[in-house]
C-alpha atoms as a PDB file:
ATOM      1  CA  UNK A   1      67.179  85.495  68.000  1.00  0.00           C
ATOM      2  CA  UNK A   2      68.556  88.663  67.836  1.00  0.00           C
ATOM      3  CA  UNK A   3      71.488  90.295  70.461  1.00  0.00           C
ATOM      4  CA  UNK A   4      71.819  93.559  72.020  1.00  0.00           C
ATOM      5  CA  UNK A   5      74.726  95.599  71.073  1.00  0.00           C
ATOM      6  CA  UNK A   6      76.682  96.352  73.934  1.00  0.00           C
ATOM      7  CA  UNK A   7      77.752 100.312  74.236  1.00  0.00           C
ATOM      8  CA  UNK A   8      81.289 100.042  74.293  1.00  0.00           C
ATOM      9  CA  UNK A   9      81.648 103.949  76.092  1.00  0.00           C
ATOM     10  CA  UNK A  10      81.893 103.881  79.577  1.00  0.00           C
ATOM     11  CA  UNK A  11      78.731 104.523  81.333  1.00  0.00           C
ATOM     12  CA  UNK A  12      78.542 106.836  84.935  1.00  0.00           C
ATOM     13  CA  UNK A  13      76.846 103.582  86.940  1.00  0.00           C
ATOM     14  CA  UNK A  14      78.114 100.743  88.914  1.00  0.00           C
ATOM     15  CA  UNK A  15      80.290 100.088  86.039  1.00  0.00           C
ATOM     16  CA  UNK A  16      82.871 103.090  87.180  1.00  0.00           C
ATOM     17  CA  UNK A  17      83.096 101.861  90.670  1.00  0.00           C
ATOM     18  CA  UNK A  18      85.026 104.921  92.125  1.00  0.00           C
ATOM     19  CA  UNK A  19      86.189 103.624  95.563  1.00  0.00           C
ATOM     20  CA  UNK A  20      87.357 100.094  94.272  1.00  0.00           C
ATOM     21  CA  UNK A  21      88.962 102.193  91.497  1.00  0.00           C
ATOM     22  CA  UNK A  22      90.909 103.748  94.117  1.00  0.00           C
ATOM     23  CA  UNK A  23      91.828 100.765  96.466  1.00  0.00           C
ATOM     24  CA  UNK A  24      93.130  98.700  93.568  1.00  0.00           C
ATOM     25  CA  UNK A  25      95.364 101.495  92.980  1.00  0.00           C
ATOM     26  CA  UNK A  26      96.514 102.532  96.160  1.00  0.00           C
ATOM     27  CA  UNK A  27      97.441  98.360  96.686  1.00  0.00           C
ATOM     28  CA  UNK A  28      99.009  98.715  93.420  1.00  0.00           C
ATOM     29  CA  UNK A  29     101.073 101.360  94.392  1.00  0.00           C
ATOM     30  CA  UNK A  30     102.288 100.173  97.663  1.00  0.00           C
ATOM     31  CA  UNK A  31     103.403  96.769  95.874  1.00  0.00           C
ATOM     32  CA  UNK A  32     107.160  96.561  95.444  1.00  0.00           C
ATOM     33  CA  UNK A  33     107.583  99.969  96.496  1.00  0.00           C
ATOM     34  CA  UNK A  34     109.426  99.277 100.158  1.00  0.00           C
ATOM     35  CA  UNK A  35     109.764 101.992 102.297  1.00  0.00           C
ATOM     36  CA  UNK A  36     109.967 104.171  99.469  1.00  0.00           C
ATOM     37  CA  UNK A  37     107.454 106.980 100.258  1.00  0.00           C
ATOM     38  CA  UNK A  38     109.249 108.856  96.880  1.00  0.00           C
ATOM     39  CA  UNK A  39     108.406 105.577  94.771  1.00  0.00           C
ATOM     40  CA  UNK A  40     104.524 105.263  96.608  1.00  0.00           C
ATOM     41  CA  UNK A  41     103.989 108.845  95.772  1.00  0.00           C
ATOM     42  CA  UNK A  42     104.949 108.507  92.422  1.00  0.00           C
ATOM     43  CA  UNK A  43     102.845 105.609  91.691  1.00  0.00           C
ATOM     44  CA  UNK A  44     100.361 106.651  93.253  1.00  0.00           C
ATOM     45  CA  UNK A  45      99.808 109.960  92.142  1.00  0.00           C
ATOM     46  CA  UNK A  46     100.234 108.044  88.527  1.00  0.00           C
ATOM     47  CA  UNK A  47      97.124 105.807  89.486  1.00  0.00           C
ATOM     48  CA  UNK A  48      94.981 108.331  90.374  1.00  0.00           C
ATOM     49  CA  UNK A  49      95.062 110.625  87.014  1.00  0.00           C
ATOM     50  CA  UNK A  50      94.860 107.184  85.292  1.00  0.00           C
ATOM     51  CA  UNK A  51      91.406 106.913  87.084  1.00  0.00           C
ATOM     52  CA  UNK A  52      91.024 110.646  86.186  1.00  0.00           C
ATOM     53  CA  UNK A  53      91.706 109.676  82.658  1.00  0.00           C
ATOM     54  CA  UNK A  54      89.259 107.029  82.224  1.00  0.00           C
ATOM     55  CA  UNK A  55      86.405 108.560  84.320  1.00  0.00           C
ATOM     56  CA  UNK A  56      83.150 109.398  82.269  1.00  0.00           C
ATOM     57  CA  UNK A  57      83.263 113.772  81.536  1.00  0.00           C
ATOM     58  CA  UNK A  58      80.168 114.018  83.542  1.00  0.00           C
ATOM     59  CA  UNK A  59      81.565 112.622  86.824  1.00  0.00           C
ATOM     60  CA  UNK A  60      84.686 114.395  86.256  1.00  0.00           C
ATOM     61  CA  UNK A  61      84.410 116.760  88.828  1.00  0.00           C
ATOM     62  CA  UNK A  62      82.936 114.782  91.415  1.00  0.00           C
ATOM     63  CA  UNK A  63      85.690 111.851  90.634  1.00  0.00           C
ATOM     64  CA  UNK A  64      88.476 115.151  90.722  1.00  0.00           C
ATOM     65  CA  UNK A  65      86.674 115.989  94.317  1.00  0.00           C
ATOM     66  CA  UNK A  66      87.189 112.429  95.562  1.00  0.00           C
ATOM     67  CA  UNK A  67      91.015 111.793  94.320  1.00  0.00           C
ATOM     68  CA  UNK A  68      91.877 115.198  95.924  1.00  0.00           C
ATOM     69  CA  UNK A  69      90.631 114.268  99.193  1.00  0.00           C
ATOM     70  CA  UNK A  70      93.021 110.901  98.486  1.00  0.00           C
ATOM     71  CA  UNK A  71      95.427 112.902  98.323  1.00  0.00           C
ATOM     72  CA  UNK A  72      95.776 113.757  94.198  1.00  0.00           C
ATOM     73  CA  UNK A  73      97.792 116.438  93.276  1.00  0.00           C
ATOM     74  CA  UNK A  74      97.361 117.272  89.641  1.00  0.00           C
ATOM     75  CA  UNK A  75     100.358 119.284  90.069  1.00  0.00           C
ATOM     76  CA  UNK A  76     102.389 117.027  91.452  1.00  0.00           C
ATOM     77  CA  UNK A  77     106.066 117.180  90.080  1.00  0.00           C
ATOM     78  CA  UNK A  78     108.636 113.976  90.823  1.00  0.00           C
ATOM     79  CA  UNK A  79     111.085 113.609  93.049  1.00  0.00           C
ATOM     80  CA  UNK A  80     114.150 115.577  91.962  1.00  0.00           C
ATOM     81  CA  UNK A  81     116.859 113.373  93.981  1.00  0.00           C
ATOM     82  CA  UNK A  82     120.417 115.421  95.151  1.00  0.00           C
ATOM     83  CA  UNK A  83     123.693 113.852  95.060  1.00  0.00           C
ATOM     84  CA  UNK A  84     123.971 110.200  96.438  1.00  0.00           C
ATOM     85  CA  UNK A  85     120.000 109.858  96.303  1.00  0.00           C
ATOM     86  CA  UNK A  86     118.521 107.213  94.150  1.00  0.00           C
ATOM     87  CA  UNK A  87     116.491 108.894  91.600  1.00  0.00           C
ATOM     88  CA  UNK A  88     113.639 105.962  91.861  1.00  0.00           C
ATOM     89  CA  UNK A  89     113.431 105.535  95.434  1.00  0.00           C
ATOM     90  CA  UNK A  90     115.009 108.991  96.838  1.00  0.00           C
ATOM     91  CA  UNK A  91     116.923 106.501  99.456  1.00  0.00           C
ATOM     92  CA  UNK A  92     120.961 106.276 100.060  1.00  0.00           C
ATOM     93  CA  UNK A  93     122.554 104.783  96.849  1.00  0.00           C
ATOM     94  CA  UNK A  94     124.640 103.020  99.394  1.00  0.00           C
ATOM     95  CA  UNK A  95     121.351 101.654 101.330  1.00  0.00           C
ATOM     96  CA  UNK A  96     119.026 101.450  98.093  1.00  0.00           C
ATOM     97  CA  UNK A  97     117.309  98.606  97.529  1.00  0.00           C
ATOM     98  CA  UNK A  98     115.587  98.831  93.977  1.00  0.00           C
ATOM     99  CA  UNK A  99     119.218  97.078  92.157  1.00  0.00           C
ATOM    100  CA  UNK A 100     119.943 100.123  89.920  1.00  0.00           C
ATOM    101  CA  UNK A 101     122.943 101.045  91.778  1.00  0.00           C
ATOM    102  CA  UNK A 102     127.081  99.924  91.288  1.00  0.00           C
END
């Protein structure tokens, strides 16, 4: 009996399931982030050019196409917080939940 090697490079099929891709990370990003829109955004934006990453060169462009209209910016720069501002969450350190504060 002899067994078929299994291609271990990802193949453009069923296999790169775009749209799950993207609701598993959007659910991901949303958990533990609060009403942080500065921590969501961050995550977020993180998920997507993971999915970026890992998505097969010839649906690159099509994948880009979809993320953008998600909302992907592959320029996106953090959240530079001010004075008082939690770096993480961009809230009040005096109303910030995320623990980091004194």
């Amino acid at each position: 009996m002899q067994i078929a090697k299994q291609s271990t490079y990802a193949q453009p099929s069923a296999e790169f399931d775009l749209a799950n891709l993207i609701e598993n990370a959007e659910q991901e990003a949303a958990r533990g982030c609060g009403q942080s829109d500065v921590l969501y955004e961050a995550r977020v934006q993180g998920a997507y050019q993971s999915i970026l990453d890992r998505t097969p060169h010839e649906m690159r462009e099509e994948v880009e196409t979809t993320l953008r209209a998600r909302g992907f910016d592959p320029d996106f720069e953090p959240y530079e917080a001010d004075e008082g501002e939690c770096p993480l969450t961009g809230i009040d350190e005096n109303c910030c939940p995320c623990g980091r504060h004194p």
